[in-house]
N, C-alpha and C. Protein backbone atom coordinates (compact mmCIF):
# COMPACT_ATOMS: atom_id res chain seq x y z
N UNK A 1 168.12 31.48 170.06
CA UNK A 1 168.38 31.29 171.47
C UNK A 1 167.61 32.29 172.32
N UNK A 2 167.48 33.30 171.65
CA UNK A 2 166.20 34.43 172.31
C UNK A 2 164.91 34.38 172.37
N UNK A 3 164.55 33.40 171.59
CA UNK A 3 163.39 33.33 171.01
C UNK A 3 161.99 33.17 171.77
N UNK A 4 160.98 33.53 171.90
CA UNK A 4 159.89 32.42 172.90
C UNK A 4 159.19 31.26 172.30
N UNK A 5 159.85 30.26 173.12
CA UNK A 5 158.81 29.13 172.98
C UNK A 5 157.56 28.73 173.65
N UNK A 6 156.84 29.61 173.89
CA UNK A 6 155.58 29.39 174.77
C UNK A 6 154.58 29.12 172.93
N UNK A 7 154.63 29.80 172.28
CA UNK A 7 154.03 29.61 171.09
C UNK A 7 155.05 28.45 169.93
N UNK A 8 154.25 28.94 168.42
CA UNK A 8 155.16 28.31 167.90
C UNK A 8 155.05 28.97 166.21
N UNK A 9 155.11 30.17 166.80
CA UNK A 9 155.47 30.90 165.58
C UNK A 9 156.84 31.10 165.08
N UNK A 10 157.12 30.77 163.66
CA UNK A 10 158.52 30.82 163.35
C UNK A 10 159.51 31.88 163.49
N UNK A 11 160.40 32.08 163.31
CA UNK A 11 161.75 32.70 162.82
C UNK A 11 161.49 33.52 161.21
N UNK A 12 161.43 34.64 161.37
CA UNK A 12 161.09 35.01 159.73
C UNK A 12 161.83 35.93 159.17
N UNK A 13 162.78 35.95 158.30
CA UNK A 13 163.30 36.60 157.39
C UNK A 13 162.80 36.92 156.71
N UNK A 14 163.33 38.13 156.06
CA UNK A 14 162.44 38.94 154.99
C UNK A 14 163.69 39.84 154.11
N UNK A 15 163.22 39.59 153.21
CA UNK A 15 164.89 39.99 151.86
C UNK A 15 164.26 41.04 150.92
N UNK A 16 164.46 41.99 151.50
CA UNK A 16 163.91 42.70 150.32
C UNK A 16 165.32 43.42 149.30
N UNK A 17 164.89 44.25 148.17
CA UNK A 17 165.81 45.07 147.46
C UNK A 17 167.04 45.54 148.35
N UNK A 18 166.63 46.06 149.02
CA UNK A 18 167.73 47.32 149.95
C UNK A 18 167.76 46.99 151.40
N UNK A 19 166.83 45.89 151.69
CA UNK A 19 167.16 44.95 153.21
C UNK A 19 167.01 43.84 153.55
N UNK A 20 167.38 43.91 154.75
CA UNK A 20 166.62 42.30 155.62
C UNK A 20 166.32 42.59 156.69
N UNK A 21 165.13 42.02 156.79
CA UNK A 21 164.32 42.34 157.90
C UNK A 21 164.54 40.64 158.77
N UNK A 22 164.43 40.68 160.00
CA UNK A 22 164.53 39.49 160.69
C UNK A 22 163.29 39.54 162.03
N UNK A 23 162.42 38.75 161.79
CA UNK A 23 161.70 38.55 162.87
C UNK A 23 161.38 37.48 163.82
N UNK A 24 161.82 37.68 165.52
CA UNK A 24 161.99 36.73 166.06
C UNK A 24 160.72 36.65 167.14
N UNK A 25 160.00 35.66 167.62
CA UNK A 25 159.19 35.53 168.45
C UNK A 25 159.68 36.07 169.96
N UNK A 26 158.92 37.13 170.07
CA UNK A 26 158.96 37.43 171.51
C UNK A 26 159.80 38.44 171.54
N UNK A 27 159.40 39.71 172.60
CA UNK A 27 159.68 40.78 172.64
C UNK A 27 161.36 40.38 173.69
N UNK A 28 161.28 41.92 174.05
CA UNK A 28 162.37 41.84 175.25
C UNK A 28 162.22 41.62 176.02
N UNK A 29 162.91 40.84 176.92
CA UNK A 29 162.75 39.95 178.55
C UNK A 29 163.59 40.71 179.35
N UNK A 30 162.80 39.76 180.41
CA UNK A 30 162.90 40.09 181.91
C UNK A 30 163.54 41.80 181.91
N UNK A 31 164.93 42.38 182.66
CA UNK A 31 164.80 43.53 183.30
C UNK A 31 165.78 44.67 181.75
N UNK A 32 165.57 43.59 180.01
CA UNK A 32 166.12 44.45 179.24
C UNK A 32 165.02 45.19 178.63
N UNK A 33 165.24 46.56 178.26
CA UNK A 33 164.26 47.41 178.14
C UNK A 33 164.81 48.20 176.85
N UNK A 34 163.71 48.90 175.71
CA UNK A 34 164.46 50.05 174.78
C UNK A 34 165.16 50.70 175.43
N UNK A 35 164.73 51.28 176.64
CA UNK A 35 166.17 52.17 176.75
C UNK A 35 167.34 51.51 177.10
N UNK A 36 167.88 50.85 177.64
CA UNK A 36 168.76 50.48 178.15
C UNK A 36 169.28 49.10 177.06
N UNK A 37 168.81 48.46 176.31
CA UNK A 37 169.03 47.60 175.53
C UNK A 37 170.27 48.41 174.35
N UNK A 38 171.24 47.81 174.33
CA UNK A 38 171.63 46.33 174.34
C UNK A 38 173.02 46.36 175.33
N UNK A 39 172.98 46.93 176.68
CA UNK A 39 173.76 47.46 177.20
C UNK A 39 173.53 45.95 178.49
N UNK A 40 172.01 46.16 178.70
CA UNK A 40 171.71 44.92 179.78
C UNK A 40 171.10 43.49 178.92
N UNK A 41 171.61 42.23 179.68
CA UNK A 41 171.14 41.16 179.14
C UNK A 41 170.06 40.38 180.18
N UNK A 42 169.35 39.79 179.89
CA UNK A 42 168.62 38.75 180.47
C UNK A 42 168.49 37.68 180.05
N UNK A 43 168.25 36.59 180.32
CA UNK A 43 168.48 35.18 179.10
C UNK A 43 167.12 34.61 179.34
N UNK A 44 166.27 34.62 178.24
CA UNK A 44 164.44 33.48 178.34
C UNK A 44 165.40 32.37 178.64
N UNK A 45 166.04 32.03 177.65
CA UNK A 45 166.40 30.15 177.04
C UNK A 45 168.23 30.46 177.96
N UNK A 46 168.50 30.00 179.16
CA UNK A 46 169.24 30.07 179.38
C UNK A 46 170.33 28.43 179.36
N UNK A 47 169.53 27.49 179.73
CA UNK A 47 170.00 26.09 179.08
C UNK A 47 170.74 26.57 177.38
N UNK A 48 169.50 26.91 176.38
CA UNK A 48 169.71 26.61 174.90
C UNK A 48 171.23 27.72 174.61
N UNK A 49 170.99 28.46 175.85
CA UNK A 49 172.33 29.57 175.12
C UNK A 49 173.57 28.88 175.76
N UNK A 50 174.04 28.50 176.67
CA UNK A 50 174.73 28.22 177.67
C UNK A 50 175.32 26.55 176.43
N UNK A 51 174.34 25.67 175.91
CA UNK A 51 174.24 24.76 174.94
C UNK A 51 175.46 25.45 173.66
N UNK A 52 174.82 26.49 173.12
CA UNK A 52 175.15 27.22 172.30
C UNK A 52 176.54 27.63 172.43
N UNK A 53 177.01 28.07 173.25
CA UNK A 53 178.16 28.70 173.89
C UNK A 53 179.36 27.79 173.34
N UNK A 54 178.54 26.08 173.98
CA UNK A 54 179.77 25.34 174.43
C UNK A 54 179.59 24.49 172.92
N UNK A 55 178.55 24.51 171.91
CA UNK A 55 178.83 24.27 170.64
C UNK A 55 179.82 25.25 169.55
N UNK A 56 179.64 26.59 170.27
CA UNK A 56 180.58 26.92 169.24
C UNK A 56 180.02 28.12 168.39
N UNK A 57 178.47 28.32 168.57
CA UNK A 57 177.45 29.10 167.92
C UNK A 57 177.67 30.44 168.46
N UNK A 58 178.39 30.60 169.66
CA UNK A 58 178.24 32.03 170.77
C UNK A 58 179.57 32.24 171.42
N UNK A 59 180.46 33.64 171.12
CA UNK A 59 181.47 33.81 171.87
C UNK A 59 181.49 34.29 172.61
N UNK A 60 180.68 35.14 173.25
CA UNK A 60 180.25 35.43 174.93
C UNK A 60 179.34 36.19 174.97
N UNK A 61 178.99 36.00 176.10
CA UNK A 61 177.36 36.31 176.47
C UNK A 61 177.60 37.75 176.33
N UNK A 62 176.34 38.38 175.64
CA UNK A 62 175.87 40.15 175.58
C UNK A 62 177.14 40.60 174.51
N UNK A 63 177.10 39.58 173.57
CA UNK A 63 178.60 40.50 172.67
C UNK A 63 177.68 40.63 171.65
N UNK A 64 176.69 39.70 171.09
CA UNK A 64 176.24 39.93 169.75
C UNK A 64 176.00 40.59 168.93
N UNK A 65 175.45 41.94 169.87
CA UNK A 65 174.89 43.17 168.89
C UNK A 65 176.33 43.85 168.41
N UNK A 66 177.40 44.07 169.38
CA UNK A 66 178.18 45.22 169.55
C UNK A 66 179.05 44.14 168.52
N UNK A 67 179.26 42.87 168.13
CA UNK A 67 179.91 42.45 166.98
C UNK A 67 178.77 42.57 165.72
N UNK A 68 178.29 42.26 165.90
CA UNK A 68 176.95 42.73 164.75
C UNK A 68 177.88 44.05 163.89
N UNK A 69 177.37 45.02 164.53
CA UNK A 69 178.01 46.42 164.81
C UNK A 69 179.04 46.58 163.88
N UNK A 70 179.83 45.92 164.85
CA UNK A 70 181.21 45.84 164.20
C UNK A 70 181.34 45.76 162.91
N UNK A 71 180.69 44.42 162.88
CA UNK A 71 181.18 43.61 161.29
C UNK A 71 180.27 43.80 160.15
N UNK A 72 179.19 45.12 160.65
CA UNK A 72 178.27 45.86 159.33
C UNK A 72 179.02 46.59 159.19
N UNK A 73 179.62 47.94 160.04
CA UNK A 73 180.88 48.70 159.80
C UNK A 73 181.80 49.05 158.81
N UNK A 74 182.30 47.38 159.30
CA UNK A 74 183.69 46.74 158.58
C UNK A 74 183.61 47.10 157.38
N UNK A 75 181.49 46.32 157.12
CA UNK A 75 181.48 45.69 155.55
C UNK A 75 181.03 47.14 154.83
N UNK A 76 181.01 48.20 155.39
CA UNK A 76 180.04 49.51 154.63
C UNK A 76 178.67 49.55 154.96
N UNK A 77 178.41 48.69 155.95
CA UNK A 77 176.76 48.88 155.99
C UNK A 77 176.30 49.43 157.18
N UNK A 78 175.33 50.81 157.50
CA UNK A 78 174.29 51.17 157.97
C UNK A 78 174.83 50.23 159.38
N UNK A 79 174.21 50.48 161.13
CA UNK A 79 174.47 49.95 161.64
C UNK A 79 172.69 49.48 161.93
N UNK A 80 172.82 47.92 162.20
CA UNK A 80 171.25 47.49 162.10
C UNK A 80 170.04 48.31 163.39
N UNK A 81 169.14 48.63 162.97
CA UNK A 81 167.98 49.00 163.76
C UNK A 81 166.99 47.65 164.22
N UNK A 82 166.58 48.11 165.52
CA UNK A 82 165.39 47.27 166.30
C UNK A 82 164.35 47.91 166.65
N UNK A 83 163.39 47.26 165.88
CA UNK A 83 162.09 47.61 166.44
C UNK A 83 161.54 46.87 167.49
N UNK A 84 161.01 47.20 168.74
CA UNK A 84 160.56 46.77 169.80
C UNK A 84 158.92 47.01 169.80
N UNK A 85 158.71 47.59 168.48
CA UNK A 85 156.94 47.80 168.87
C UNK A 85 156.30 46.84 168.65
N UNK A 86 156.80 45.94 168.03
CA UNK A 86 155.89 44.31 167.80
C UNK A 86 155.04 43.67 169.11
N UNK A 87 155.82 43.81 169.83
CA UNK A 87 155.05 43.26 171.45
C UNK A 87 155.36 41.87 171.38
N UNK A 88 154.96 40.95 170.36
CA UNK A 88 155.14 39.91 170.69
C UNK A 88 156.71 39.37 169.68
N UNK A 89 157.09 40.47 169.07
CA UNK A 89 158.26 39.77 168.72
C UNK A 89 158.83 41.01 168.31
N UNK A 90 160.36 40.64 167.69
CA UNK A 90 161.98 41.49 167.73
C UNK A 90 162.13 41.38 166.59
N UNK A 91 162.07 42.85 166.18
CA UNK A 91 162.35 43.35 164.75
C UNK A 91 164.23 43.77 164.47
N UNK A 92 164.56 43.02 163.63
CA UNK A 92 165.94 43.58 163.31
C UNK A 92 166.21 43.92 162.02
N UNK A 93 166.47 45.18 161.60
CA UNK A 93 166.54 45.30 159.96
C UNK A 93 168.01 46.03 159.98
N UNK A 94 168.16 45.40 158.51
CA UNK A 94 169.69 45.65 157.82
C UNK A 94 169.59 46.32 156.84
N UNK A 95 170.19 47.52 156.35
CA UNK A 95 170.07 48.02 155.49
C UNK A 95 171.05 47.61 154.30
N UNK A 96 170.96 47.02 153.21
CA UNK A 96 172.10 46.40 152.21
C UNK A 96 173.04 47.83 151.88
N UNK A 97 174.28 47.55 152.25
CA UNK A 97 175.60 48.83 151.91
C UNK A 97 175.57 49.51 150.61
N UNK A 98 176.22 50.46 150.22
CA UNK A 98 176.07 51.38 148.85
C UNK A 98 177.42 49.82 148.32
N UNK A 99 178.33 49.69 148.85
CA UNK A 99 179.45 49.00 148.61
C UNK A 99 178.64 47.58 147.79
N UNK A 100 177.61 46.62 148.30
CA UNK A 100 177.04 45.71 147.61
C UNK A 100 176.39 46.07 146.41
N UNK A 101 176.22 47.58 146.33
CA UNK A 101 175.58 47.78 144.71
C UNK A 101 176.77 47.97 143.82
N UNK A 102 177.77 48.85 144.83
CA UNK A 102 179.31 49.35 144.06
C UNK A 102 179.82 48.66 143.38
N UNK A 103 180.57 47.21 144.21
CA UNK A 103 181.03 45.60 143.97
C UNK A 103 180.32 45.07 143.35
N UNK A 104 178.51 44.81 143.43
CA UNK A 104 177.71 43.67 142.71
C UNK A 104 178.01 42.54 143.23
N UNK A 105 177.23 41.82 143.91
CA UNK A 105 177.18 40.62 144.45
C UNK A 105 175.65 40.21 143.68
N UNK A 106 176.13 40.02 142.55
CA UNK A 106 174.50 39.42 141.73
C UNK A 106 175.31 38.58 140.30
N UNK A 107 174.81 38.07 139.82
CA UNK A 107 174.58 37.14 138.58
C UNK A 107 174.78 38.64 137.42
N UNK A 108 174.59 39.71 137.32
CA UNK A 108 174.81 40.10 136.20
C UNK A 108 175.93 40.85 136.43
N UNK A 109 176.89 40.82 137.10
CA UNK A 109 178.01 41.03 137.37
C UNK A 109 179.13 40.18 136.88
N UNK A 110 178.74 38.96 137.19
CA UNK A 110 179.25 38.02 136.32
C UNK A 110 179.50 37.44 134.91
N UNK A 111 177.70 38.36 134.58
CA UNK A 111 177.58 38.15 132.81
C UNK A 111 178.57 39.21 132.42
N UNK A 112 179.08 40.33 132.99
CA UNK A 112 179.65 41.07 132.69
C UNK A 112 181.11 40.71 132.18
N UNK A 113 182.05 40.00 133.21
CA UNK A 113 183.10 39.71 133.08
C UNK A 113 183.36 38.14 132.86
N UNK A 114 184.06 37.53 132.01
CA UNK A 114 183.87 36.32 131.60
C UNK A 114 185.05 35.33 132.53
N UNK A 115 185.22 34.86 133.51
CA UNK A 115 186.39 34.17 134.53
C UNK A 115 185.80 32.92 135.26
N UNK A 116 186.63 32.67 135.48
CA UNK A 116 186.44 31.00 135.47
C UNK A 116 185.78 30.78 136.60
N UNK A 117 185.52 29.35 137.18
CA UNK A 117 185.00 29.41 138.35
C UNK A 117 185.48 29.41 139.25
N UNK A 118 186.80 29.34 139.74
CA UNK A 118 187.62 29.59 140.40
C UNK A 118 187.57 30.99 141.12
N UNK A 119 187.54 31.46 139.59
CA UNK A 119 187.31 32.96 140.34
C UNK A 119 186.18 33.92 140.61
N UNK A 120 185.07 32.88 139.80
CA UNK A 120 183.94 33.57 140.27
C UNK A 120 183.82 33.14 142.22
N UNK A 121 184.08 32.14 142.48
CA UNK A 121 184.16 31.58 143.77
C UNK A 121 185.23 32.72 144.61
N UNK A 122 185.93 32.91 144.57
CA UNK A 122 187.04 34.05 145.16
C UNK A 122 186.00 35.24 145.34
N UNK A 123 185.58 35.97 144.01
CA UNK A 123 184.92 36.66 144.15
C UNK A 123 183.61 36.36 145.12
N UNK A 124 182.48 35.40 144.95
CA UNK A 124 181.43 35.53 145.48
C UNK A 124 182.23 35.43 147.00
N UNK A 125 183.73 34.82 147.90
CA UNK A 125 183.79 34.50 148.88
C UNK A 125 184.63 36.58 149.31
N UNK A 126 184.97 37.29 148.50
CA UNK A 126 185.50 38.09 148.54
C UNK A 126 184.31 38.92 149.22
N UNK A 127 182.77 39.16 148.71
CA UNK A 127 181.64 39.76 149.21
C UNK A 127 180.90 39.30 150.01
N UNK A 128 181.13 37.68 150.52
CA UNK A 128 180.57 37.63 151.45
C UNK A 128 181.11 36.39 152.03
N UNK A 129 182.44 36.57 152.99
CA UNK A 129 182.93 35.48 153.62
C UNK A 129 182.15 34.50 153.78
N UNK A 130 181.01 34.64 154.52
CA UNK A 130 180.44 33.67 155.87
C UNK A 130 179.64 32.89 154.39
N UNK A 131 179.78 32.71 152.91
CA UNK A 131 178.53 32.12 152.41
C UNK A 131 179.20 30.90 151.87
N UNK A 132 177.67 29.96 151.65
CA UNK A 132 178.04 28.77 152.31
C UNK A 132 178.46 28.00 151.43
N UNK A 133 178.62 26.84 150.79
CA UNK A 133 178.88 25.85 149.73
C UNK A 133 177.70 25.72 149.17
N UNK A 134 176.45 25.50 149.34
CA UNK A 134 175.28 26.06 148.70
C UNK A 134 175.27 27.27 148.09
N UNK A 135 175.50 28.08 148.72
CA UNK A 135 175.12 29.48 148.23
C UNK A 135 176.24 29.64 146.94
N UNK A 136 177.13 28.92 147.26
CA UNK A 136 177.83 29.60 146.20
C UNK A 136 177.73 28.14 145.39
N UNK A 137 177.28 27.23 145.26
CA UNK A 137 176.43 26.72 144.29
C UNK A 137 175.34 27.54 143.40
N UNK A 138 174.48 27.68 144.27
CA UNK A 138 173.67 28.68 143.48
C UNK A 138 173.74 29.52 143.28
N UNK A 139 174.73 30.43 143.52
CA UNK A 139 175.21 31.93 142.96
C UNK A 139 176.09 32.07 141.31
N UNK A 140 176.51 30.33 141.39
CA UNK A 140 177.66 30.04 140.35
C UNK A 140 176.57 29.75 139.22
N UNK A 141 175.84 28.95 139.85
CA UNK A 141 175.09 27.72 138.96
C UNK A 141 175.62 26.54 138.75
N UNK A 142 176.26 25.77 139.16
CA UNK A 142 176.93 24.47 139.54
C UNK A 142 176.47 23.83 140.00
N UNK A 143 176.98 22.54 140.52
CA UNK A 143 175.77 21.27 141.30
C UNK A 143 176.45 21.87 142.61
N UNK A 144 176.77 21.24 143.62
CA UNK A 144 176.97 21.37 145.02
C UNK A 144 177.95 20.02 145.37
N UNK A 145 178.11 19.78 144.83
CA UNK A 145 179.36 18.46 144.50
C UNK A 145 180.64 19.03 143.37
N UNK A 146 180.07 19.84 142.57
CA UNK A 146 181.07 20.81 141.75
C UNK A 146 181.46 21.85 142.92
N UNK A 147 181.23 22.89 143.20
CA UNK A 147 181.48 23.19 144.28
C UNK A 147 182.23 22.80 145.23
N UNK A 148 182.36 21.38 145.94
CA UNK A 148 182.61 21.00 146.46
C UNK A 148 184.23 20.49 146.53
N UNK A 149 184.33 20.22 145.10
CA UNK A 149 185.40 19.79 144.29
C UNK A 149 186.55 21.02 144.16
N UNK A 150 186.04 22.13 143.77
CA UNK A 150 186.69 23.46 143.60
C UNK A 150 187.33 24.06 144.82
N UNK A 151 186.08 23.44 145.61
CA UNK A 151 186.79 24.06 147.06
C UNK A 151 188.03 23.52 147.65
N UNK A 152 187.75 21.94 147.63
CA UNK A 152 188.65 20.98 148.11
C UNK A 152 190.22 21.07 147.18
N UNK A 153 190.06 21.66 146.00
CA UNK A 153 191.06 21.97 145.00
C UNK A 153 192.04 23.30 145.93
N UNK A 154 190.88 24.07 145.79
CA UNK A 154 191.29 25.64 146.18
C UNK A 154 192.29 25.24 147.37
N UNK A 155 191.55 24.48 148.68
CA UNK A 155 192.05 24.19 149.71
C UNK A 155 193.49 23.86 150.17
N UNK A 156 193.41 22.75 149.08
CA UNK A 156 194.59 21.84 148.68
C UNK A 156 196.26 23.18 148.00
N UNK A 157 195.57 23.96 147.19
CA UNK A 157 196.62 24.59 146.62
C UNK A 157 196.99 26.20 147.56
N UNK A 158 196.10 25.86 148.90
CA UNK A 158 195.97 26.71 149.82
C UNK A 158 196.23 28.71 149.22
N UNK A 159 194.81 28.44 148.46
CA UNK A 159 193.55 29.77 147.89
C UNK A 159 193.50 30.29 149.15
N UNK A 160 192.53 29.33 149.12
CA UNK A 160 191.46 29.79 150.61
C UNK A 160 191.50 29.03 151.63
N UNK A 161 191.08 28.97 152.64
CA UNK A 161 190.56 28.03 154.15
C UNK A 161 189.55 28.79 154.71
N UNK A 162 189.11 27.69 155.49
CA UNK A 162 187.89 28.15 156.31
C UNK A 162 188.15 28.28 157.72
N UNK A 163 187.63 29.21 158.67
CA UNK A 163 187.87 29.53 159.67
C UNK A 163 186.53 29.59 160.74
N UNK A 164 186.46 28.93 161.45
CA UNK A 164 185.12 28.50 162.65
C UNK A 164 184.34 27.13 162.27
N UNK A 165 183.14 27.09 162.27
CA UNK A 165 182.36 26.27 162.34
C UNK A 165 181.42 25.88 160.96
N UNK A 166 181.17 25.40 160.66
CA UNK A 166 180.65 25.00 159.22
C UNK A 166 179.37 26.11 159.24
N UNK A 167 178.55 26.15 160.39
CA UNK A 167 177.46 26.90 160.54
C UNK A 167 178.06 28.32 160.53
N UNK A 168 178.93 28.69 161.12
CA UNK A 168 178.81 29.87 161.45
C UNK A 168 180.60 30.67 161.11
N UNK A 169 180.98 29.37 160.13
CA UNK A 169 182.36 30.38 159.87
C UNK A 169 182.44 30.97 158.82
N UNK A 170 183.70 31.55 158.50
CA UNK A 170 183.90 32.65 157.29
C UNK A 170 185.09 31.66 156.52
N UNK A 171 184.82 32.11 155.30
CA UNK A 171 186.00 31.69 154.07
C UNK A 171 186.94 32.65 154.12
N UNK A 172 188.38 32.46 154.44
CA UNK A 172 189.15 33.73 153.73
C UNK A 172 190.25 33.46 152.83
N UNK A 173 190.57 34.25 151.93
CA UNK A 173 191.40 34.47 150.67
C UNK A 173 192.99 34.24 151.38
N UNK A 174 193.62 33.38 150.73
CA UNK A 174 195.05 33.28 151.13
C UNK A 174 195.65 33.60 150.50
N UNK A 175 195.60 33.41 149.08
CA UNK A 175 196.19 33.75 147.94
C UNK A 175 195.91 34.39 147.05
């Protein structure tokens, strides 16, 4: 929703070992500046955010960073840095928490302990609410219709539920 569309260079993520880097087209607008960022807002795409809002994607205008913030905090992680020297685009990097090496959110964590899928699913939703029915397809190794099944199980015997928007909500543990 920040993005510039005068070009049409993508959206780029970048995953490394110990981060994520996120790069978005186009620097800072109109009267927000390094210093004063993320205190003042200006909107390029003010239609696409205003769109956004009333889909469900955005809970109010100029909150993003300071929940960002928040919810790296929460999780043990570093609070994210911006680079503004790009000029033509917005650097955001995450530093991955000591807590994701502590816990293990990887595949040999799993070879480790032998539990069903049930609970490998608890677990992968335990490290990272917001991930998706894909992801935890491929985190399991399952089809995405297995998955699907487990969830709708879980649901049913009220495990877990989901909370927001398919895009943008979190799984949480009930049981």
């Amino acid at each position: 929703m920040y993005r510039d569309y005068e070009g049409n260079a993508p959206i780029q993520f970048y995953e490394y070992d110990n981060r994520i880097e996120i790069q978005n087209p186009g620097g800072l607008y109109g009267k927000v500046s390094p210093d004063n960022f993320p205190n003042i807002s200006d909107y390029r795409n003010p239609f696409i955010l205003e769109a956004m809002k009333v889909l469900g994607y955005v809970n109010r205008f100029s909150r993003g960073v300071y929940r960002v913030h928040k919810e790296l905090k929460e999780n043990g992680n570093a609070q994210a840095s911006f680079d503004f020297s790009l000029i033509t685009a917005f650097r955001v990097v995450e530093s991955v928490s000591q807590k994701y090496f502590e816990e293990g959110f990887g595949v040999e964590t799993l070879k480790k302990q032998p539990i069903t899928t049930q609970e490998k699913i608890l677990a992968a939703i335990h490290s990272k609410p917001e991930i998706t029915q894909k992801e935890l397809a491929q985190f399991i190794g399952i089809t995405l219709n297995g998955i699907k099944c487990h969830i709708k199980n879980m649901t049913k015997l009220g495990i877990i539920k989901h909370e927001g928007s398919t895009k943008s909500g979190k799984w949480i543990i009930v049981k």
